[in-house]
Protein backbone atom coordinates (compact mmCIF):
# COMPACT_ATOMS: atom_id res chain seq x y z
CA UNK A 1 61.04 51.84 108.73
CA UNK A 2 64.64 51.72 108.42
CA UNK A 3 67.05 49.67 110.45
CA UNK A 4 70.61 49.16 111.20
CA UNK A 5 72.38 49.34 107.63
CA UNK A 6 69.84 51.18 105.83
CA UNK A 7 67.86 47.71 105.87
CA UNK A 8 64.19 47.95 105.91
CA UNK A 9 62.47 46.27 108.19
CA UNK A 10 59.60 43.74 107.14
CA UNK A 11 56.07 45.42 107.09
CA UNK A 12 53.68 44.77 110.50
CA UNK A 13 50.34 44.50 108.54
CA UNK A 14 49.97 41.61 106.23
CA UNK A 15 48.19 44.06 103.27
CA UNK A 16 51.21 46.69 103.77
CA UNK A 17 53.06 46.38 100.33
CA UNK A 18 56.62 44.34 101.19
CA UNK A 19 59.31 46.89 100.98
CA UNK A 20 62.50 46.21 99.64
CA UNK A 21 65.14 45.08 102.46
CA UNK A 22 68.33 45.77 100.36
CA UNK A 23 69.23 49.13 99.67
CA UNK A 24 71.83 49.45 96.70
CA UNK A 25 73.62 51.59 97.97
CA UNK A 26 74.60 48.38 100.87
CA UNK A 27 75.70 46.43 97.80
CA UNK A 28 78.41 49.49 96.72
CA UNK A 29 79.18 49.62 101.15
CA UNK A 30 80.04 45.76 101.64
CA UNK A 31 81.85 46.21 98.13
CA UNK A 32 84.15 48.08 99.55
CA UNK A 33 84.70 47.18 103.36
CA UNK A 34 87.21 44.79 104.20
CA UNK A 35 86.03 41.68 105.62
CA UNK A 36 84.94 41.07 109.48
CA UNK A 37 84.94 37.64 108.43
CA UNK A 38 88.52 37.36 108.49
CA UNK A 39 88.79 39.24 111.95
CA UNK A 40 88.31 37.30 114.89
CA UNK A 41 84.77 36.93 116.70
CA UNK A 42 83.31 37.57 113.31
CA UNK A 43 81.41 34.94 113.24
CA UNK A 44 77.92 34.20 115.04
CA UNK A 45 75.79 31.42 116.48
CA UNK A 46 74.44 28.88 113.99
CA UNK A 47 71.27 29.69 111.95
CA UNK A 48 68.83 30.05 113.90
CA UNK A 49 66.80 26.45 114.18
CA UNK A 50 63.33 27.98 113.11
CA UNK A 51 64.47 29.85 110.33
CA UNK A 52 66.69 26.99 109.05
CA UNK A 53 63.47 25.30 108.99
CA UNK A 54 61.88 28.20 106.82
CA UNK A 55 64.98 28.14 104.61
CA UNK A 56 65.59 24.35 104.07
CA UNK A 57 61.69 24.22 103.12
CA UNK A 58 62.33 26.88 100.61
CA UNK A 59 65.41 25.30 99.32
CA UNK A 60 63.07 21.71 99.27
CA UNK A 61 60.31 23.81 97.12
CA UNK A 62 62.72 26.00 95.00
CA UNK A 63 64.34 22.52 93.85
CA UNK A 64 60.94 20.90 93.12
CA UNK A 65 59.86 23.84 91.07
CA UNK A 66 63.02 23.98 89.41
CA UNK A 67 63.60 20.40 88.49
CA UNK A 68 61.05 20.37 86.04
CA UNK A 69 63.19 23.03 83.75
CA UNK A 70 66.72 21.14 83.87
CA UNK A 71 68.26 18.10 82.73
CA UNK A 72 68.14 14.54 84.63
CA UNK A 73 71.67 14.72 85.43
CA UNK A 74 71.73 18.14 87.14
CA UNK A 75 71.84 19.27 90.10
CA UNK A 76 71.74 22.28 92.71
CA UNK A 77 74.48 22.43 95.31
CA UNK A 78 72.88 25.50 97.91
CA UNK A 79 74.45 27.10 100.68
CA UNK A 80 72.93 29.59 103.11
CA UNK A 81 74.82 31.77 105.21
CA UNK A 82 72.61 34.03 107.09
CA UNK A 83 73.19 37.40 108.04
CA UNK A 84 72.11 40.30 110.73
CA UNK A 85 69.85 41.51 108.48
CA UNK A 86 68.71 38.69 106.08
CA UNK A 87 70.01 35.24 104.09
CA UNK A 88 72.48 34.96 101.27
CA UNK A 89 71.55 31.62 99.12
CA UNK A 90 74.32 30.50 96.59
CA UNK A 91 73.24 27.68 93.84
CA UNK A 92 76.00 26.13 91.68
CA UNK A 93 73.42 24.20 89.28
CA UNK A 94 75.10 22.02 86.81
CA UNK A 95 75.92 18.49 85.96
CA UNK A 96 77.73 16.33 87.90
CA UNK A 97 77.01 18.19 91.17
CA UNK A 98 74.94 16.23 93.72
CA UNK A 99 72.21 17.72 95.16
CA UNK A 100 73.10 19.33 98.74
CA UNK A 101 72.02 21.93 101.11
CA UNK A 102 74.84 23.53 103.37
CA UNK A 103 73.98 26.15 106.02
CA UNK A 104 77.23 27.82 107.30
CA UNK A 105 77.57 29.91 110.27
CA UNK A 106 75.89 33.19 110.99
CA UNK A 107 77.94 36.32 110.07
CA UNK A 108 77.37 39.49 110.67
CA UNK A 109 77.39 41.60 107.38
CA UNK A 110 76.24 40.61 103.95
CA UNK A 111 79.84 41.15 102.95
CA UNK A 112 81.00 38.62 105.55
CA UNK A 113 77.76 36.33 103.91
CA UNK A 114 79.61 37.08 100.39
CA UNK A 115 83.21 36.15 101.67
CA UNK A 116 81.63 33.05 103.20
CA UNK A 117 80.61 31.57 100.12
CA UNK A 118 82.99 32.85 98.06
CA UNK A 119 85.65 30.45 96.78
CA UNK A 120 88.55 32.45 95.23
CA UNK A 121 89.00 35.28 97.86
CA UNK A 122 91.54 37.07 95.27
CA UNK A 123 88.75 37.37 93.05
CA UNK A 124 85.74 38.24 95.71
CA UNK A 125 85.65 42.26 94.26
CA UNK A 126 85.54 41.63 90.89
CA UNK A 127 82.18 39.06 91.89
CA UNK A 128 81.14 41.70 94.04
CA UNK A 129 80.87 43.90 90.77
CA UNK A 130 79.57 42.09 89.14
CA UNK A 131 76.71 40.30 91.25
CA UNK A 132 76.08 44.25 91.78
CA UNK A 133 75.33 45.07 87.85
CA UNK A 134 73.34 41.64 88.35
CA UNK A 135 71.34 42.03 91.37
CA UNK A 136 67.57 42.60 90.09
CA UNK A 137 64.86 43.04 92.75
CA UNK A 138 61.97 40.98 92.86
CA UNK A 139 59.00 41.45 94.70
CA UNK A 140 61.87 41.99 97.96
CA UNK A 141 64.18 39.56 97.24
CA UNK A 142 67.05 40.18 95.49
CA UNK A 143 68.39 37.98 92.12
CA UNK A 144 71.47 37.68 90.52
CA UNK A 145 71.60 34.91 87.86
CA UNK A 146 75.55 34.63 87.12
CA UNK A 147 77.96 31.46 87.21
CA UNK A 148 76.06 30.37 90.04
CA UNK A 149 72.23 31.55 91.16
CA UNK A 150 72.20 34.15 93.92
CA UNK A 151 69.41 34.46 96.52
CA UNK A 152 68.94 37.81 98.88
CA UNK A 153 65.93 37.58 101.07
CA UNK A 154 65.12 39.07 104.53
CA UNK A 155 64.35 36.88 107.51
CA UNK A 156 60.90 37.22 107.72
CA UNK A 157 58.08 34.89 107.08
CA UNK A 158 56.86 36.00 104.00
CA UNK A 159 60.00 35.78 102.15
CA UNK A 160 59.85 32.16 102.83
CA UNK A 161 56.74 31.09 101.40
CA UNK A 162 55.50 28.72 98.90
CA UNK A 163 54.19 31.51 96.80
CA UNK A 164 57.26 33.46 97.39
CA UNK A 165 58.92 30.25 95.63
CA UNK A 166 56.81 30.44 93.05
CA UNK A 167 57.35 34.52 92.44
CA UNK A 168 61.36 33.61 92.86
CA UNK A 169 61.05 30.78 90.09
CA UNK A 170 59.73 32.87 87.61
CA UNK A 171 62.03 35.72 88.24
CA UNK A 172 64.48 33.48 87.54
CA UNK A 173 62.89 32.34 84.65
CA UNK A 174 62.68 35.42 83.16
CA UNK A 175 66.26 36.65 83.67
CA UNK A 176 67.60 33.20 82.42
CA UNK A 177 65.57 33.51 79.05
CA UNK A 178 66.39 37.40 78.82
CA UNK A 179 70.02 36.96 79.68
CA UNK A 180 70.56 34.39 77.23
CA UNK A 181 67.82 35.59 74.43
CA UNK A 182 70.48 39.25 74.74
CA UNK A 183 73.85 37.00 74.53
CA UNK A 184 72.48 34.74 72.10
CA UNK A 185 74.07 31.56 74.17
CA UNK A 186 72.08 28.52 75.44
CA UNK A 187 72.38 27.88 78.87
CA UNK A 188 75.36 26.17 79.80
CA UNK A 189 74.84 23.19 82.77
């Protein structure tokens, strides 16, 4: 079923496949739109305490399972911004940054979510391209492995499981060793 945005809502029945709950074509919308962020009222309530919960454990897991593959001196600086329709998750991983986990206020479009954690607002379409030419969808979540790792998931419970940390790990994986394997660089941390 489709909701508000074109967003597809998380499946009823635990054997129902998990459809996607990013449509591309919302990427080329929030693209485009200015920001609500900067308008006033734009911004929500908190994260919501239970699925902060859900997210932090994530984050907690998808650093464990990740630790193994970098460096002793690196680390993952993550912040969350949830939106109406799901969570944006932004890792800088590199060395010299301390571990940290930062949950910013609710917005209410995943272009707000973008502007949120954006740093250089002059240069917010040109990282809208490209996380767009980026974004690779795995098993619902969406994956964009760029300067920093970003993180598109729904709100529901199954995109916060263990397994679904596992699934997202690998991804990641995979796109890290392609990306670089096609550019012929090592990774840079």
């Amino acid at each position: 079923m489709e909701g508000e945005g074109g967003f597809q809502e998380a499946p009823k029945d635990k054997e129902e496949k998990k459809e996607e709950f990013l449509n591309p074509s919302d990427l080329e919308y929030f693209a485009t739109q200015d920001s609500e962020y900067l308008e006033e009222g734009a911004m929500a309530d908190m994260f919501d305490t239970e699925l902060q919960e859900k997210v932090q454990d994530y984050i907690s897991s998808f650093r464990k399972m990740t630790s193994r593959y970098l460096p002793l001196a690196v680390g993952q600086d993550v912040t969350s911004v949830c939106f109406d329709e799901g969570v944006l998750i932004n890792i800088e991983i590199g060395r010299q940054i301390r571990n940290s986990d930062n949950f910013l206020s609710d917005v209410k479009t995943i272009t707000d979510a973008f502007n949120v954690v954006s740093k250089d607002f002059n240069q917010l379409p040109d990282h809208v391209d490209r996380v767009k030419n980026n974004l690779r969808p795995v098993d619902g979540t969406y994956i964009a492995v760029l300067d920093s790792l970003i993180i598109i998931k729904g709100q529901g419970d199954e995109f916060w499981s263990t397994e679904q940390v596992m699934k997202d790990v690998d991804a990641i994986l995979n796109l890290v060793e392609n990306t670089s394997t096609k550019e012929n660089k090592p990774l840079k941390y």
